[in-house]
Protein backbone atom coordinates (compact mmCIF):
# COMPACT_ATOMS: atom_id res chain seq x y z
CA UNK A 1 -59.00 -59.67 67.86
CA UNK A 2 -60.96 -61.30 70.91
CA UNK A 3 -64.24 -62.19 68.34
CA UNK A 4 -61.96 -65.98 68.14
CA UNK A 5 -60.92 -68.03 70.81
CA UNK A 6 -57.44 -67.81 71.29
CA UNK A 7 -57.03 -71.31 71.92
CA UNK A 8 -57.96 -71.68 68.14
CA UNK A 9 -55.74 -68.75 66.88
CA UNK A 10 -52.71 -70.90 68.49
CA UNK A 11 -53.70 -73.63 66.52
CA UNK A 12 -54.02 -75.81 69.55
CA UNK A 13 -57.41 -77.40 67.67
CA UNK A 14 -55.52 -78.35 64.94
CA UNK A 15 -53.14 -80.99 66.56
CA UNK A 16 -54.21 -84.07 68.36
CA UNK A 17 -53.83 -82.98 72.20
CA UNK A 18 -51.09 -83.21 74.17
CA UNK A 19 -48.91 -86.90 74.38
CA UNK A 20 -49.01 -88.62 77.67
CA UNK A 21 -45.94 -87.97 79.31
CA UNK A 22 -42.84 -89.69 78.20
CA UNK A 23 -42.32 -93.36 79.95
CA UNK A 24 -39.03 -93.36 81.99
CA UNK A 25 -39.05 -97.21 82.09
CA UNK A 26 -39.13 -97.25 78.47
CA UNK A 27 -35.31 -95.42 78.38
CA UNK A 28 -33.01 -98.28 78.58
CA UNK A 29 -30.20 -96.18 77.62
CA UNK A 30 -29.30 -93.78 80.67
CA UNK A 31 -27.80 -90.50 80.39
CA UNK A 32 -24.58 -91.59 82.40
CA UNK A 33 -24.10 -93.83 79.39
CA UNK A 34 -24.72 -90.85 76.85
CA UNK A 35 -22.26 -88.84 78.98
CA UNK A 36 -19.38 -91.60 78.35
CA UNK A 37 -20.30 -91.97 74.59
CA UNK A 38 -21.00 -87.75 73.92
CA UNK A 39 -18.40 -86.67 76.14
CA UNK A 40 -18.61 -83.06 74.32
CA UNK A 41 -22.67 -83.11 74.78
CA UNK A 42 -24.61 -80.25 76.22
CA UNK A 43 -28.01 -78.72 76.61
CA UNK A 44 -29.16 -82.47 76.29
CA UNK A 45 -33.16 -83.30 76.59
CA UNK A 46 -35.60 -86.30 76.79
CA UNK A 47 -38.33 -85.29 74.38
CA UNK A 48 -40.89 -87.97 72.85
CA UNK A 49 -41.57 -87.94 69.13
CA UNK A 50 -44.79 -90.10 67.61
CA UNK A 51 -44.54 -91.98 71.37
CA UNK A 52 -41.16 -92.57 71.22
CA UNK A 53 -38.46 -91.15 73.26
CA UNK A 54 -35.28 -89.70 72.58
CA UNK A 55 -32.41 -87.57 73.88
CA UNK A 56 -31.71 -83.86 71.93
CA UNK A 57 -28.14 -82.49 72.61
CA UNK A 58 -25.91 -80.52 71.19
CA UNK A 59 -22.60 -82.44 70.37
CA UNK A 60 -19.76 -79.78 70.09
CA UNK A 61 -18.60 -78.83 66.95
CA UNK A 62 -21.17 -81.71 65.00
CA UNK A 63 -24.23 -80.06 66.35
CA UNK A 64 -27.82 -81.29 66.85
CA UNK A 65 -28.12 -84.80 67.72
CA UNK A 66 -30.78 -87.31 68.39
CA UNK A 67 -30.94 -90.56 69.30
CA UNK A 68 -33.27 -93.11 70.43
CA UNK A 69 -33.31 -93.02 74.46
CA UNK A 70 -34.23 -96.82 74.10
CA UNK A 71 -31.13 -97.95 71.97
CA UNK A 72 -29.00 -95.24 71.81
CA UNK A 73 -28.75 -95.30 67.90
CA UNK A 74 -28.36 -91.74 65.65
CA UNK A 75 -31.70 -90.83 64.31
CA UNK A 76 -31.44 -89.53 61.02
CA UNK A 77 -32.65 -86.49 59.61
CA UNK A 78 -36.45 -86.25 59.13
CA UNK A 79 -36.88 -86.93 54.91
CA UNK A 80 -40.40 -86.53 53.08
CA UNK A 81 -41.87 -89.31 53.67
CA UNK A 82 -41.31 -89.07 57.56
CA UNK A 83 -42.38 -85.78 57.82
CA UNK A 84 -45.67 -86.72 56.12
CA UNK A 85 -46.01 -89.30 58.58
CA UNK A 86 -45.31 -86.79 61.71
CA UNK A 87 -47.70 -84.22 60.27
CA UNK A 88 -50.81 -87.08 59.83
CA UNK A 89 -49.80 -88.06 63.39
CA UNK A 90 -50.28 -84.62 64.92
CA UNK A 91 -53.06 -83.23 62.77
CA UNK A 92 -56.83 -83.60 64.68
CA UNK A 93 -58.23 -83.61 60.97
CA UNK A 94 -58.92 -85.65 58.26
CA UNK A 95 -57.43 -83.37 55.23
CA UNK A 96 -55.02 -84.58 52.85
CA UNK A 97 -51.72 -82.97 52.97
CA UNK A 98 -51.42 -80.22 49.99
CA UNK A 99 -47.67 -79.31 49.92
CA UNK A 100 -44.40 -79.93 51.82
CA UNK A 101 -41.56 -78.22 51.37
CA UNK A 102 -37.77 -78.16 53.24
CA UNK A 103 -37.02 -74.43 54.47
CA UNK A 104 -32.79 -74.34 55.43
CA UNK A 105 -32.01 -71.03 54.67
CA UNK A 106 -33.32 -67.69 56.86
CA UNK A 107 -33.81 -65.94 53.67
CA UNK A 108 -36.60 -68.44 52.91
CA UNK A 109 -38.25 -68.61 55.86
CA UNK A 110 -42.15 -67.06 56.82
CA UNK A 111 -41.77 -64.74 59.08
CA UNK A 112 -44.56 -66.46 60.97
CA UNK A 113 -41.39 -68.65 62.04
CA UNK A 114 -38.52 -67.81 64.27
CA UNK A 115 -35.28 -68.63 62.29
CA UNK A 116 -34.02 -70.92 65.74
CA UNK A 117 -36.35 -73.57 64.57
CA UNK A 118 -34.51 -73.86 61.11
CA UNK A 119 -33.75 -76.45 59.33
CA UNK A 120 -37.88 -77.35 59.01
CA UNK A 121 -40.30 -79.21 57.01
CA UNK A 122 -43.90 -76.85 55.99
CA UNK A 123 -46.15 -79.22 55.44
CA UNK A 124 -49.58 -77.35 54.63
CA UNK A 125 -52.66 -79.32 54.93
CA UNK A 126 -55.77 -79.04 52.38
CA UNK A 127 -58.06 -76.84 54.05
CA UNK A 128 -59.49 -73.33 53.30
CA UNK A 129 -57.81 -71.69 56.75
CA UNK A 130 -54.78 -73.37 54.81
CA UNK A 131 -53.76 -75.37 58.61
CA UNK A 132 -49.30 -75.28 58.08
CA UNK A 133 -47.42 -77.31 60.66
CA UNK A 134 -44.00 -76.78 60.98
CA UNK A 135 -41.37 -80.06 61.84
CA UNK A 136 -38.47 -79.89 62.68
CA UNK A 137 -35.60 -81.28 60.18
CA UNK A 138 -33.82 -82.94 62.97
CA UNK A 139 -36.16 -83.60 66.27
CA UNK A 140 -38.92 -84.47 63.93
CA UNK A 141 -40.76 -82.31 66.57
CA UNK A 142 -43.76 -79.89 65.43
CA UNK A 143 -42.30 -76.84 66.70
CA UNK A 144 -45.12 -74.73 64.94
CA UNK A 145 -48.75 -74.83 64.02
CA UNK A 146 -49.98 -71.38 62.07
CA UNK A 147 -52.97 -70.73 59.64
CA UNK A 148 -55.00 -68.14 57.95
CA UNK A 149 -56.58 -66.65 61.29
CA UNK A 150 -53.90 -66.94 63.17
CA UNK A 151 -51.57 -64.99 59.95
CA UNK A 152 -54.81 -62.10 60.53
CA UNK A 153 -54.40 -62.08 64.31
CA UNK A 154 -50.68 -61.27 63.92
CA UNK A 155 -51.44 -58.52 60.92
CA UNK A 156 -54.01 -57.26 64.18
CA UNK A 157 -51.37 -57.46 66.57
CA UNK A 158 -48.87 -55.52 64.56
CA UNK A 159 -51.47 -52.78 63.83
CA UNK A 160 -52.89 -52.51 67.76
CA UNK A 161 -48.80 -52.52 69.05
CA UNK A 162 -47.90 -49.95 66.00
CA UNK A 163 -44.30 -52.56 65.23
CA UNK A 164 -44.85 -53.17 61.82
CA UNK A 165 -41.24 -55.38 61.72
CA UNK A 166 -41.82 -59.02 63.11
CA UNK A 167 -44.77 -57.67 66.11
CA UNK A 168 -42.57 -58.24 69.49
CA UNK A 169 -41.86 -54.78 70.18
CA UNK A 170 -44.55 -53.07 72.48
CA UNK A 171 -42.26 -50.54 74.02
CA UNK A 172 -41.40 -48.87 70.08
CA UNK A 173 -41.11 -45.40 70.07
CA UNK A 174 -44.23 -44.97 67.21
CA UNK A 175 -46.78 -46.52 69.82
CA UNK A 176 -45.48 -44.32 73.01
CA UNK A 177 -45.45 -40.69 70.36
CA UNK A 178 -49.18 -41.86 69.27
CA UNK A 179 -49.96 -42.70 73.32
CA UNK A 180 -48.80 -39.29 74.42
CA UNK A 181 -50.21 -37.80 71.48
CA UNK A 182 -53.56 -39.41 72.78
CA UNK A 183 -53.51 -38.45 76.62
CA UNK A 184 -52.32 -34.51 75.54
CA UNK A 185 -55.57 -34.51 73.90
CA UNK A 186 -57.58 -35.95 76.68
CA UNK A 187 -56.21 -33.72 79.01
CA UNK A 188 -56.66 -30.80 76.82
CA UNK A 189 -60.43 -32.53 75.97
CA UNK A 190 -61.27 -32.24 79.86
CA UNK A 191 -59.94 -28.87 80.44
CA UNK A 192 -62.12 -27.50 77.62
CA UNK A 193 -65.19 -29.42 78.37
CA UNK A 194 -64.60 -27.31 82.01
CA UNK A 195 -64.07 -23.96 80.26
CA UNK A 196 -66.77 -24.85 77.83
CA UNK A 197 -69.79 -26.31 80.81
CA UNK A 198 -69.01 -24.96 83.74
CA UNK A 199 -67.96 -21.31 83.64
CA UNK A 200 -70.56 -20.84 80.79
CA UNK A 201 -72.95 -22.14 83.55
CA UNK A 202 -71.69 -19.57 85.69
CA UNK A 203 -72.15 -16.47 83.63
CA UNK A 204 -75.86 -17.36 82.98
CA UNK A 205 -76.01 -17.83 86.75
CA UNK A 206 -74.75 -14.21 87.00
């Protein structure tokens, strides 16, 4: 596990680095004016996609809603073509893209993914670490980057934490009975090694 940078295993090599921070003078339309035409909006954000900046909110019983922070139009939903387009933006390399596919549904989803991210575009790039970026349906944000040595890393992970389930659990009951297990017989390893060196030692003395 610490033979790779973990820099790479994040994946942060495989997308262009960081966007400059988002121009406020480029965000003609103000939130006091988003306020007036979401009224029901909340957990609204300014987030930049491909350089352009837009507001995220939730709008009440409608959901997930972008617009453009310049014009205040609806964005609509990320399609093929424009997550193609997202994914060349982002990726560092050169490959050609191999697949895309739309993932809506929880029971179809990697578990490499957390479902909150859902509905996403996988768009997996031709390359033998198989690079996977993961954009989301309605930001048209790239809430994910995974591949083959990062999918190893979390196999690793699982093993070294003993939570064979989804790998966040460090405090499972399997790794604390195999950790006890393992300092009763360290403890019982010194106290032998005692018996077994020192009062030996003593009787040839004698």
């Amino acid at each position: 596990m610490v033979t790779m940078d973990i820099h790479y295993i994040h994946g942060e090599t495989l997308a262009k680095s960081e966007e400059a921070k988002i121009d406020l003078e480029s965000v003609d339309y103000s939130i006091a004016e988003l306020v007036v035409d979401y009224p029901e909006a909340r957990q609204v954000r300014l987030i930049q996609s491909m350089g352009r900046p837009l507001y995220s909110f939730i709008n009440g019983e409608h959901g997930k809603v972008v617009i453009d922070a310049e014009t205040g139009v609806v964005q609509a939903i990320v399609d093929e073509i424009k997550a193609k387009e997202i994914a060349q933006y982002h990726y560092a390399q050169n490959h050609e893209i191999d697949n895309i596919m739309l993932i809506k549904s929880a029971t179809n989803l990697p578990a490499e993914l957390s479902p909150r991210h859902l509905p996403v575009w996988r768009v997996t790039f031709e390359q033998f670490a198989t690079p996977t970026f993961y954009i989301s349906q309605q930001t048209g944000a790239l809430v994910a980057k995974r591949h083959d040595y990062w999918r190893l890393f979390d196999w690793m992970w699982r093993f070294h934490i003993m939570d064979y389930d989804d790998g966040e659990n460090v405090s499972n009951w399997f790794l604390f009975l195999v950790a006890t297990l393992g300092l009763m017989a360290t403890i019982a390893g010194a106290v032998l090694t005692y018996f077994r060196v020192f009062t030996s030692t003593k009787k040839e003395v004698i």
